[in-house]
PDB file of N, CA and C in Angstrom:
ATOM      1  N   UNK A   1      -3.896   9.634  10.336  1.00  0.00           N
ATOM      2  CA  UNK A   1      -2.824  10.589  10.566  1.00  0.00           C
ATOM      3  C   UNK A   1      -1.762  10.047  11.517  1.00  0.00           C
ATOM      4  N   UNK A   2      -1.778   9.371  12.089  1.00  0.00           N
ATOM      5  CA  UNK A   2      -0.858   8.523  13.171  1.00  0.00           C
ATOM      6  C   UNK A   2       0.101   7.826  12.433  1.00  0.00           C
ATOM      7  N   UNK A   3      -0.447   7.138  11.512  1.00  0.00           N
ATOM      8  CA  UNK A   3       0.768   6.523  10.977  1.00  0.00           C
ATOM      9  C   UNK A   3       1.949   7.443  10.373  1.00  0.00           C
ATOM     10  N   UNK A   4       1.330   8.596   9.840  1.00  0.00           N
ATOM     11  CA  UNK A   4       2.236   9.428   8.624  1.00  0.00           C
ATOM     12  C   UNK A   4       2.902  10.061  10.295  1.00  0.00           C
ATOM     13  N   UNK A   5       2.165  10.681  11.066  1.00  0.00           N
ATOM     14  CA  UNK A   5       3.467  11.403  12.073  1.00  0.00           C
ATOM     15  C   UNK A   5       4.292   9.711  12.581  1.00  0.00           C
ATOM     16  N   UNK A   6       4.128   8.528  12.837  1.00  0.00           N
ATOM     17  CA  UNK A   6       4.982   7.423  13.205  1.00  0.00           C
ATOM     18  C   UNK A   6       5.984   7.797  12.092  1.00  0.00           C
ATOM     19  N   UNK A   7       5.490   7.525  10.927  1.00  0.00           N
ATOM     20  CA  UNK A   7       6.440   7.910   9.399  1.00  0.00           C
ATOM     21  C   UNK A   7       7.557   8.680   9.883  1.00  0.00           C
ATOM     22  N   UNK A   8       7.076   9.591   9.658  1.00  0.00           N
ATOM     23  CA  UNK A   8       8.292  10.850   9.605  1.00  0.00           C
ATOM     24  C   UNK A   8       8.919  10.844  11.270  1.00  0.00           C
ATOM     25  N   UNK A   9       8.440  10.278  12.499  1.00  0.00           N
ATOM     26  CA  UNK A   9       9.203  10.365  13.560  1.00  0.00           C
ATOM     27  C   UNK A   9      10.171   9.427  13.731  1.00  0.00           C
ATOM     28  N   UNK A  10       9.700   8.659  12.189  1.00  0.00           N
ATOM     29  CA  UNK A  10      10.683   7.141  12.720  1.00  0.00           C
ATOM     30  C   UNK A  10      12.097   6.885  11.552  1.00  0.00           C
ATOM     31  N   UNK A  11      11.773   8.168  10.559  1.00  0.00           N
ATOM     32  CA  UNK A  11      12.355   8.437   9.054  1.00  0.00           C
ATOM     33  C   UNK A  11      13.607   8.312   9.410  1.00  0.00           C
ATOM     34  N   UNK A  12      14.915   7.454   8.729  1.00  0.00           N
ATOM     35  CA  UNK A  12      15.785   7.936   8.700  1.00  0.00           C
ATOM     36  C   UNK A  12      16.850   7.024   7.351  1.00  0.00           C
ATOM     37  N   UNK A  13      17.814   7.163   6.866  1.00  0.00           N
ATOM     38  CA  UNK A  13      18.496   7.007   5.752  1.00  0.00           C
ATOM     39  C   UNK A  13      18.170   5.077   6.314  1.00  0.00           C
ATOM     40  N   UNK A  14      18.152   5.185   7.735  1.00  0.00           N
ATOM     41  CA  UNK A  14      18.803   3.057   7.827  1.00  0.00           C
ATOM     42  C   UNK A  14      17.167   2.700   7.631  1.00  0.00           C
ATOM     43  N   UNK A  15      15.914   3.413   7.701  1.00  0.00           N
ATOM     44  CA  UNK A  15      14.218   3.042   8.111  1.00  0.00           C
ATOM     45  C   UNK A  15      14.216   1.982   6.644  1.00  0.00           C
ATOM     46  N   UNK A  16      13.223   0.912   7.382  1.00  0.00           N
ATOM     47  CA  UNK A  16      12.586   0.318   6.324  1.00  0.00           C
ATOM     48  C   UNK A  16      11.489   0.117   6.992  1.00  0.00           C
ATOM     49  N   UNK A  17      10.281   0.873   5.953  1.00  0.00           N
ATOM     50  CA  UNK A  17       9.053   0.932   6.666  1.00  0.00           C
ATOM     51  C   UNK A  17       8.131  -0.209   5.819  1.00  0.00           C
ATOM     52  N   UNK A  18       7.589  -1.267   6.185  1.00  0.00           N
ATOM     53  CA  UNK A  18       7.035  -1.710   5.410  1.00  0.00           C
ATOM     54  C   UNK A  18       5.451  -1.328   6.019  1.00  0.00           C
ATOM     55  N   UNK A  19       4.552  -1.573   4.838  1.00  0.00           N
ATOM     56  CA  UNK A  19       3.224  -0.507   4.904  1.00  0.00           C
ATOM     57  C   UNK A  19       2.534  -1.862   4.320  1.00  0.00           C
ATOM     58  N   UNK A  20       1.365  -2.129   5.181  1.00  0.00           N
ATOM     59  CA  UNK A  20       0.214  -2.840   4.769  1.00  0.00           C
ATOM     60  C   UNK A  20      -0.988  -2.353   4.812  1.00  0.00           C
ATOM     61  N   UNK A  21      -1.494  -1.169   3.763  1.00  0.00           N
ATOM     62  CA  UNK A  21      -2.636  -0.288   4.479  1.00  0.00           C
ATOM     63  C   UNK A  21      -3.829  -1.394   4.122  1.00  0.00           C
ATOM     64  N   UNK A  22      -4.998  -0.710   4.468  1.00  0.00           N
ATOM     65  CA  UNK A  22      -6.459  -1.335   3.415  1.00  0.00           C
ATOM     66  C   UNK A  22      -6.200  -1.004   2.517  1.00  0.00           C
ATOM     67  N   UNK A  23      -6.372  -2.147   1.789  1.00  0.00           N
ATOM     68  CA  UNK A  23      -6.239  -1.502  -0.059  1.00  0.00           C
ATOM     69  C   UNK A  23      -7.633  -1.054  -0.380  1.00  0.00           C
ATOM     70  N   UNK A  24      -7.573  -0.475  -1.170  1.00  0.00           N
ATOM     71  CA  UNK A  24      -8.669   0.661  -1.531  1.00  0.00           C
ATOM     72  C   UNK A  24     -10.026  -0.127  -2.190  1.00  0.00           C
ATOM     73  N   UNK A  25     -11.255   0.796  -2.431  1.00  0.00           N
ATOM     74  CA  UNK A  25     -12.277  -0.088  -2.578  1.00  0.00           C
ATOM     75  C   UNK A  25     -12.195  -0.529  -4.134  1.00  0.00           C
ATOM     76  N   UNK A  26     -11.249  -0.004  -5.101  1.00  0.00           N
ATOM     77  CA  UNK A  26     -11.173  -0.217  -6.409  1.00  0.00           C
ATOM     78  C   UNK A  26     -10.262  -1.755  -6.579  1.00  0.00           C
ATOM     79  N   UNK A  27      -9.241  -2.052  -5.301  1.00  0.00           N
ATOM     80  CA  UNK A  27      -8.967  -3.177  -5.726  1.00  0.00           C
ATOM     81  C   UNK A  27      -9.502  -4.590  -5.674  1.00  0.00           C
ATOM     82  N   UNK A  28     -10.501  -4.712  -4.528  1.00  0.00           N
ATOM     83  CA  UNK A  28     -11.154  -5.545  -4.006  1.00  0.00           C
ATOM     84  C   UNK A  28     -12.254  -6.004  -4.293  1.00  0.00           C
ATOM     85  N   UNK A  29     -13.207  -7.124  -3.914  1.00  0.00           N
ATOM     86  CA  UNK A  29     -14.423  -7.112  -3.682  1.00  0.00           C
ATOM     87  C   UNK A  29     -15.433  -6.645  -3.038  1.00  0.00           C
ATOM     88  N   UNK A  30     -14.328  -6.831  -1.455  1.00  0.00           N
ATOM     89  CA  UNK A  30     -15.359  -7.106  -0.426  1.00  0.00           C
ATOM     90  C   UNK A  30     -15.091  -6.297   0.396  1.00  0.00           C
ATOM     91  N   UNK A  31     -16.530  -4.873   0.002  1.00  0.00           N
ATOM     92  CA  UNK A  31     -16.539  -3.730   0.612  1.00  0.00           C
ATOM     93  C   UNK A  31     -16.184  -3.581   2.349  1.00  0.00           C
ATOM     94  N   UNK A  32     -16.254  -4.696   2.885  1.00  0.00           N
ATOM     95  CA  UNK A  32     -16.235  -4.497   4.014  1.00  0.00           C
ATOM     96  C   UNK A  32     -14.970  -5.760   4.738  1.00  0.00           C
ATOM     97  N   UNK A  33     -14.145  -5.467   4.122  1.00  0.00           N
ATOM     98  CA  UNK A  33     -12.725  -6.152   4.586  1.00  0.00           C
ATOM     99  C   UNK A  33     -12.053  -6.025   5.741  1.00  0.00           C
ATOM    100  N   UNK A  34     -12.206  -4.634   5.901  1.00  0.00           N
ATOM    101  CA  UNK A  34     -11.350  -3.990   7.327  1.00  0.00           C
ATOM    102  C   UNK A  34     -11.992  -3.426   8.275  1.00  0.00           C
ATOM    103  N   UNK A  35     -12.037  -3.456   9.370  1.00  0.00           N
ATOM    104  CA  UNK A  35     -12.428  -2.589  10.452  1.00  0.00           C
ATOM    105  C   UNK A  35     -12.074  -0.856  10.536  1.00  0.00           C
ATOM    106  N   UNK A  36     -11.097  -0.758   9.977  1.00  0.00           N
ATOM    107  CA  UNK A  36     -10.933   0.399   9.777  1.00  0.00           C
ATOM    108  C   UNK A  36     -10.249   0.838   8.139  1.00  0.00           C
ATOM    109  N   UNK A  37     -10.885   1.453   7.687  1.00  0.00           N
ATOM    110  CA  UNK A  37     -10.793   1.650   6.213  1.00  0.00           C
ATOM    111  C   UNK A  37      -9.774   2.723   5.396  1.00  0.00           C
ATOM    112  N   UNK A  38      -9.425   2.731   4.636  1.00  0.00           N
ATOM    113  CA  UNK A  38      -9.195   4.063   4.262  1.00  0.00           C
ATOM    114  C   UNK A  38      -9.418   4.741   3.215  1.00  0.00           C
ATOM    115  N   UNK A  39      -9.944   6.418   2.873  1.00  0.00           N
ATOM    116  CA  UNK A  39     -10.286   6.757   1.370  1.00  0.00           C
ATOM    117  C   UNK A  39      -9.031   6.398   0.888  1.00  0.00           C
ATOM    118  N   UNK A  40      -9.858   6.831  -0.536  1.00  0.00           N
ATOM    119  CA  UNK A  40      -8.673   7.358  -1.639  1.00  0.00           C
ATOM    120  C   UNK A  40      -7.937   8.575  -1.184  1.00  0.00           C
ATOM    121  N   UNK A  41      -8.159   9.753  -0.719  1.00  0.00           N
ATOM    122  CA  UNK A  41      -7.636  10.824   0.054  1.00  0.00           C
ATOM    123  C   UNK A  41      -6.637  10.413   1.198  1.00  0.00           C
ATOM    124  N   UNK A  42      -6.701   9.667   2.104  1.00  0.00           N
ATOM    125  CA  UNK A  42      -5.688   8.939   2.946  1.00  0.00           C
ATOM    126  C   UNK A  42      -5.151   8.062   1.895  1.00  0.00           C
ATOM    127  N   UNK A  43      -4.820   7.419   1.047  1.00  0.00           N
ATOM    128  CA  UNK A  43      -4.188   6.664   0.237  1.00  0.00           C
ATOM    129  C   UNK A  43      -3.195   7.515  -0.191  1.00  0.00           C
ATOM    130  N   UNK A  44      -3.524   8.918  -0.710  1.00  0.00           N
ATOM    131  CA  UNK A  44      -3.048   9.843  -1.175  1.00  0.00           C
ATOM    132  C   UNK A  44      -1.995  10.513  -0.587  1.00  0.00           C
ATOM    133  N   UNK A  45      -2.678  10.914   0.987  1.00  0.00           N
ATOM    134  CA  UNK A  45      -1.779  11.448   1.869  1.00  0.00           C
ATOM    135  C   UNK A  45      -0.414  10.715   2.152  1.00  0.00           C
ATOM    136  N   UNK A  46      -1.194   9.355   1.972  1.00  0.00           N
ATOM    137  CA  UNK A  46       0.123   7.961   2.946  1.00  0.00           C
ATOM    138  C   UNK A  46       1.196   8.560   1.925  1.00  0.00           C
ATOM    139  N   UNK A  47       0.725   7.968   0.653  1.00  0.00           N
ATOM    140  CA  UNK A  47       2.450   7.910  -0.524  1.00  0.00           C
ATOM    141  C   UNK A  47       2.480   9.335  -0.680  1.00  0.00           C
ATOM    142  N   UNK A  48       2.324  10.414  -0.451  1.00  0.00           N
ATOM    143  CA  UNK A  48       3.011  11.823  -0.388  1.00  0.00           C
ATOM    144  C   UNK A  48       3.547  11.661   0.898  1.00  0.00           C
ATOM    145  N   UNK A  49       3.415  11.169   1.859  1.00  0.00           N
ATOM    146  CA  UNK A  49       4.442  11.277   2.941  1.00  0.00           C
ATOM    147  C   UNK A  49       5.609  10.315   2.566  1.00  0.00           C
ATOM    148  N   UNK A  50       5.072   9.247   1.818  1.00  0.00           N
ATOM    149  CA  UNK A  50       6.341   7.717   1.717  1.00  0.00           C
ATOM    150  C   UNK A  50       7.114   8.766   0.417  1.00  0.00           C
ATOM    151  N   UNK A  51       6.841   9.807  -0.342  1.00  0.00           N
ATOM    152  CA  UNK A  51       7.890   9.674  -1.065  1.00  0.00           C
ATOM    153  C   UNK A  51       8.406  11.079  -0.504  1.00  0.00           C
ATOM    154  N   UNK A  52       8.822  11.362   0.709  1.00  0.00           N
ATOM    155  CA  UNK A  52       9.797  12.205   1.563  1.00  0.00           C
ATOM    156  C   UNK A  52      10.286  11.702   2.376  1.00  0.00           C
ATOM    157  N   UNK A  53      10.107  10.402   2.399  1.00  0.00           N
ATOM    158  CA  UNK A  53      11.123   9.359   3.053  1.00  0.00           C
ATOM    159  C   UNK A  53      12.576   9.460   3.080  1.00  0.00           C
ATOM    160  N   UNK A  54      13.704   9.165   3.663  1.00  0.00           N
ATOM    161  CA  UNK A  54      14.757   9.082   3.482  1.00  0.00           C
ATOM    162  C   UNK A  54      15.276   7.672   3.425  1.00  0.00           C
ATOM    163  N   UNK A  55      14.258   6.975   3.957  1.00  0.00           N
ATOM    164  CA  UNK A  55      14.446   5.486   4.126  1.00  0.00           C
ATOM    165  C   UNK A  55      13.746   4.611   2.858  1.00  0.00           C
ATOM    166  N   UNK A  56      13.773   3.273   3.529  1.00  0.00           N
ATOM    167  CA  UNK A  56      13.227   2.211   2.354  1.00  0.00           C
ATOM    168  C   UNK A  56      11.625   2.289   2.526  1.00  0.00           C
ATOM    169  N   UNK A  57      11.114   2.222   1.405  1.00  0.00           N
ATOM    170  CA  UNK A  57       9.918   1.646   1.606  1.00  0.00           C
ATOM    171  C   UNK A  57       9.365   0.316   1.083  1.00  0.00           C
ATOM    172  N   UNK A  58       8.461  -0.288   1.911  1.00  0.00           N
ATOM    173  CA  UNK A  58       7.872  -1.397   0.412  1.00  0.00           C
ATOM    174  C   UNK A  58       6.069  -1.712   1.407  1.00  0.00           C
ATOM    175  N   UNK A  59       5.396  -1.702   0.143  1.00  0.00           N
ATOM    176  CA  UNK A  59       4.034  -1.911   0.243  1.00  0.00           C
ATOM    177  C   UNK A  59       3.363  -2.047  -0.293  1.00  0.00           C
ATOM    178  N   UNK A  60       2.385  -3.384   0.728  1.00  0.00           N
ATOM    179  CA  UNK A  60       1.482  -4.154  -0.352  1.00  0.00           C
ATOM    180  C   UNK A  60       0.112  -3.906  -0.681  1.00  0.00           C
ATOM    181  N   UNK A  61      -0.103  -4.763  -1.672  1.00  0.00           N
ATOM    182  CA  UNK A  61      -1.586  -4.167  -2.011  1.00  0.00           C
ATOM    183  C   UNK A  61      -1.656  -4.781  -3.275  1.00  0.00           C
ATOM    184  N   UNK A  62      -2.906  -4.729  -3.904  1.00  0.00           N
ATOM    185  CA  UNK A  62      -3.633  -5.067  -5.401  1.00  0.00           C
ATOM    186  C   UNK A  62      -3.187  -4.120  -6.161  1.00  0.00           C
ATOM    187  N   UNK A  63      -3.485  -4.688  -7.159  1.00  0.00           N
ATOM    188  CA  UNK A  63      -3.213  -3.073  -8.829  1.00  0.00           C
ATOM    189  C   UNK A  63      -4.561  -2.878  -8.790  1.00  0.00           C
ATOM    190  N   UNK A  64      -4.848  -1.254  -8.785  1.00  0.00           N
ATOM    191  CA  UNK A  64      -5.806  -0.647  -9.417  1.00  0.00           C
ATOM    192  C   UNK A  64      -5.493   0.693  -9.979  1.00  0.00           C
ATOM    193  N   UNK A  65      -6.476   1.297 -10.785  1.00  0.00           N
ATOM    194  CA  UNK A  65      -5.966   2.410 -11.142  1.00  0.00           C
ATOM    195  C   UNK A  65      -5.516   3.843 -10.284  1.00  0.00           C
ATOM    196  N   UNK A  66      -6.148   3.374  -8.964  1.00  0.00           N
ATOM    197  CA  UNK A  66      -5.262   4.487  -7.862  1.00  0.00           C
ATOM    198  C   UNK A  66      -4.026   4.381  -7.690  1.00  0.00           C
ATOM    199  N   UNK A  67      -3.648   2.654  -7.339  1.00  0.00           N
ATOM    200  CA  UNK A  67      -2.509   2.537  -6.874  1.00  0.00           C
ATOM    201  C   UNK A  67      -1.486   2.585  -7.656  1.00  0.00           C
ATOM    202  N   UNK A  68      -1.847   2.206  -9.069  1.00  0.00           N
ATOM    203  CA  UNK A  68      -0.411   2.300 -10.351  1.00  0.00           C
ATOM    204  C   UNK A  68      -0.183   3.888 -10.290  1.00  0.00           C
ATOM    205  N   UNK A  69      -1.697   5.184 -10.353  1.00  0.00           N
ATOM    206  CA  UNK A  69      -1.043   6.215 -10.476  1.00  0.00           C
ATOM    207  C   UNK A  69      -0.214   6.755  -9.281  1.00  0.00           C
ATOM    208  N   UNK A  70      -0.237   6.428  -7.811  1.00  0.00           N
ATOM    209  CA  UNK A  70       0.327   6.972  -7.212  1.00  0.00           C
ATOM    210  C   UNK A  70       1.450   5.972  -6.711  1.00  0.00           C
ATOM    211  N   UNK A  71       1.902   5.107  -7.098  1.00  0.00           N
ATOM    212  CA  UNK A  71       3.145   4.323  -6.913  1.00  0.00           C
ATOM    213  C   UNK A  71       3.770   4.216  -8.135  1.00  0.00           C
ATOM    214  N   UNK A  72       3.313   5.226  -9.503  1.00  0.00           N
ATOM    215  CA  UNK A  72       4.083   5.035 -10.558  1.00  0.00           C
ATOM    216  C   UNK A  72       5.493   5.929 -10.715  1.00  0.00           C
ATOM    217  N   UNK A  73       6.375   5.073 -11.000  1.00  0.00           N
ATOM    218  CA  UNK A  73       7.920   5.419 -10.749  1.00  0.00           C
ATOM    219  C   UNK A  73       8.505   4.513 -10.003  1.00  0.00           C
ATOM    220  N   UNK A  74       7.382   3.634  -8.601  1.00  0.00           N
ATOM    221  CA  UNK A  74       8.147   2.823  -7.820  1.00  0.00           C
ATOM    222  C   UNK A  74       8.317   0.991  -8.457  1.00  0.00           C
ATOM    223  N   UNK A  75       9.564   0.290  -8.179  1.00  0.00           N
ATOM    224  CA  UNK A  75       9.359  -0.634  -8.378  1.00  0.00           C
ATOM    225  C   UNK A  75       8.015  -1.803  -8.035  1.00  0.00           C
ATOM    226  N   UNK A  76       7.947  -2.722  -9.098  1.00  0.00           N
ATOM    227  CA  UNK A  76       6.601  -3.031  -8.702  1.00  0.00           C
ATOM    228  C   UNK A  76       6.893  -4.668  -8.838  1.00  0.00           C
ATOM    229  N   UNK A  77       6.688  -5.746  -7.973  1.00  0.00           N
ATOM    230  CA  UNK A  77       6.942  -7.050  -7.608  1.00  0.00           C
ATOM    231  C   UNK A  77       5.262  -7.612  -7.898  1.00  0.00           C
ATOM    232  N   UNK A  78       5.341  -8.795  -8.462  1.00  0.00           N
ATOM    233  CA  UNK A  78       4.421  -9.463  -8.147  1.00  0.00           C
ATOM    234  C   UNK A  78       4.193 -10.422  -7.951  1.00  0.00           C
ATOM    235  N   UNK A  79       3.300 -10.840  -7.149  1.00  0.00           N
ATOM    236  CA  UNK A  79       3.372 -12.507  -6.742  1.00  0.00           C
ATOM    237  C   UNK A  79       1.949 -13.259  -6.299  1.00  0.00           C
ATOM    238  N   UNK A  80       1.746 -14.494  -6.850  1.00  0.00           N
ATOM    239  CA  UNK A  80      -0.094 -14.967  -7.107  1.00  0.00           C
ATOM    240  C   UNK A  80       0.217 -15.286  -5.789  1.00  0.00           C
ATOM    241  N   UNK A  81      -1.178 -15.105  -4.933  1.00  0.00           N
ATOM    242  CA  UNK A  81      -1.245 -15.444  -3.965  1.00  0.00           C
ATOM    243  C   UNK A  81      -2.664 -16.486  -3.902  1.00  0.00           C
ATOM    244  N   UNK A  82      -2.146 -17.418  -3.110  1.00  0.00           N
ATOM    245  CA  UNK A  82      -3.508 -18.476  -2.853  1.00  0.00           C
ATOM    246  C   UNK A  82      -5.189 -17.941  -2.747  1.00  0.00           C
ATOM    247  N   UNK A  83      -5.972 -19.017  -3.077  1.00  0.00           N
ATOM    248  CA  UNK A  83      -7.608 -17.971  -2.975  1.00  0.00           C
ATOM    249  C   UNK A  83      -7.986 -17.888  -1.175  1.00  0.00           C
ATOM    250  N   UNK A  84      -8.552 -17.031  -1.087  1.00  0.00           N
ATOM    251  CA  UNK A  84      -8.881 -16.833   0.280  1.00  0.00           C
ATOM    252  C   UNK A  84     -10.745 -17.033   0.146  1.00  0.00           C
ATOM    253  N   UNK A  85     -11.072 -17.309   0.959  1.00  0.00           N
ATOM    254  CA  UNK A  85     -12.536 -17.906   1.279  1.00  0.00           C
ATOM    255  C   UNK A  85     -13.736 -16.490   0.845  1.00  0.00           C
ATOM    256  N   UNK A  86     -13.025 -15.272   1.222  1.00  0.00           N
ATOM    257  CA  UNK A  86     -14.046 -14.169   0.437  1.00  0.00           C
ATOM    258  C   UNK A  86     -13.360 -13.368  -0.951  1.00  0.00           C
ATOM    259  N   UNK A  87     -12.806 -14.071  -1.689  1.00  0.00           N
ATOM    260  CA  UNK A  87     -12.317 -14.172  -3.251  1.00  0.00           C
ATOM    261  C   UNK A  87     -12.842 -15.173  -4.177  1.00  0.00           C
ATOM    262  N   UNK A  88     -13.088 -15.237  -5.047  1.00  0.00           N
ATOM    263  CA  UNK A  88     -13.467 -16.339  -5.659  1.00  0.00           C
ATOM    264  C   UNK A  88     -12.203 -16.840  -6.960  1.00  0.00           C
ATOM    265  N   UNK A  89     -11.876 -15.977  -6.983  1.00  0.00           N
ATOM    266  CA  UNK A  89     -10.478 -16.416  -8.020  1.00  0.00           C
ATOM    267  C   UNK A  89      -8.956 -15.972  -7.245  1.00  0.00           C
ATOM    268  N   UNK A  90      -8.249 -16.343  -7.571  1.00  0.00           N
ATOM    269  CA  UNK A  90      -6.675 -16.122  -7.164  1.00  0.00           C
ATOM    270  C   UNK A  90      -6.121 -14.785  -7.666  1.00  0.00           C
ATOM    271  N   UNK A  91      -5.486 -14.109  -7.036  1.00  0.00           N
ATOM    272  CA  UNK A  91      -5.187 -12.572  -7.166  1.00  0.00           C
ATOM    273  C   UNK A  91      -4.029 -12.778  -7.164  1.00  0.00           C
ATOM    274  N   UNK A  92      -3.148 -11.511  -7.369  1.00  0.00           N
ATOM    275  CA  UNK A  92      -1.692 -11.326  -7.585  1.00  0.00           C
ATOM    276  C   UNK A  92      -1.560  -9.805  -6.577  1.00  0.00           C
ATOM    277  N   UNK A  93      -0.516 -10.041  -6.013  1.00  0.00           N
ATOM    278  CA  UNK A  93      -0.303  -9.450  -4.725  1.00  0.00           C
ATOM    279  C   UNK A  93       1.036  -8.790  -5.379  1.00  0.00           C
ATOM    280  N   UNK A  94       0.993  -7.597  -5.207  1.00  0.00           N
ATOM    281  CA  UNK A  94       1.717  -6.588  -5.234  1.00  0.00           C
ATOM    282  C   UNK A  94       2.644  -6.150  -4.303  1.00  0.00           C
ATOM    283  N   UNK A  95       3.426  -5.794  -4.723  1.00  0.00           N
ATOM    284  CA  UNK A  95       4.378  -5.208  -3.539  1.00  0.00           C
ATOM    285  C   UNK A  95       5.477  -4.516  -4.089  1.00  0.00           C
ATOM    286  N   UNK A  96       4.859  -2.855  -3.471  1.00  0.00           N
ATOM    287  CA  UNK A  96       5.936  -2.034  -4.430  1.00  0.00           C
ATOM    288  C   UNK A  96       6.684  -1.363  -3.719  1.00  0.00           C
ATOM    289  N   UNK A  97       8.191  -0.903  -4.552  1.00  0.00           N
ATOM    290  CA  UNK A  97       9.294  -0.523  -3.726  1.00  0.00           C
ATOM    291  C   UNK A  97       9.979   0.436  -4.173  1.00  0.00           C
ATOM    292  N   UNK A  98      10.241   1.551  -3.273  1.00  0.00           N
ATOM    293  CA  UNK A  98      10.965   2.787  -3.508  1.00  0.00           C
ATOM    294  C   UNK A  98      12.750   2.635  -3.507  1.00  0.00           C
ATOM    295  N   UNK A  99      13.089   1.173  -3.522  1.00  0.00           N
ATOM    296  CA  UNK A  99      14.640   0.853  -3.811  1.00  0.00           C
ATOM    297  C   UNK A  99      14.883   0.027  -4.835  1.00  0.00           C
TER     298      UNK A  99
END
């Protein structure tokens, strides 16, 4: 909840918020990536606050079927990113944008 009140205290037509949450457990492997996690329900909450934004947004993350349905409408970038030591194949890194 901290971030979404930072959100909206920091909202304005010039904001560009860029957002790196935990991506969710559907995009990943490795259940235990982050120290602090987040549901699908906080995933939910975040982009219902990002789309009452007045500002820019852009944020990254994997494709899964959470994230296409609740970033669908926003532009969507992609780009392979190198393998990291708890991946075993090379992923494509997302990064989607409300401009």
């Amino acid at each position: 909840d901290d971030a979404l009140k930072v959100i909206k205290r920091y909202d304005s037509s010039n904001t560009l918020f860029y957002c790196d949450p935990p991506y969710p457990h559907g995009s990943r492997g490795d259940a235990n990536a982050y120290q602090y996690e987040m549901s699908d329900q906080e995933h939910i909450k975040l982009v219902q606050r990002l789309n009452q934004v007045s500002g820019r947004v852009a944020l990254s993350g994997y494709r899964c079927d959470l994230m296409d349905e609740l970033y669908k409408g926003w532009k969507v970038h992609a780009a392979k990113t190198k393998k990291a030591l708890s991946v075993k194949s090379d992923r494509t890194e997302i990064l989607w944008t409300n401009y």
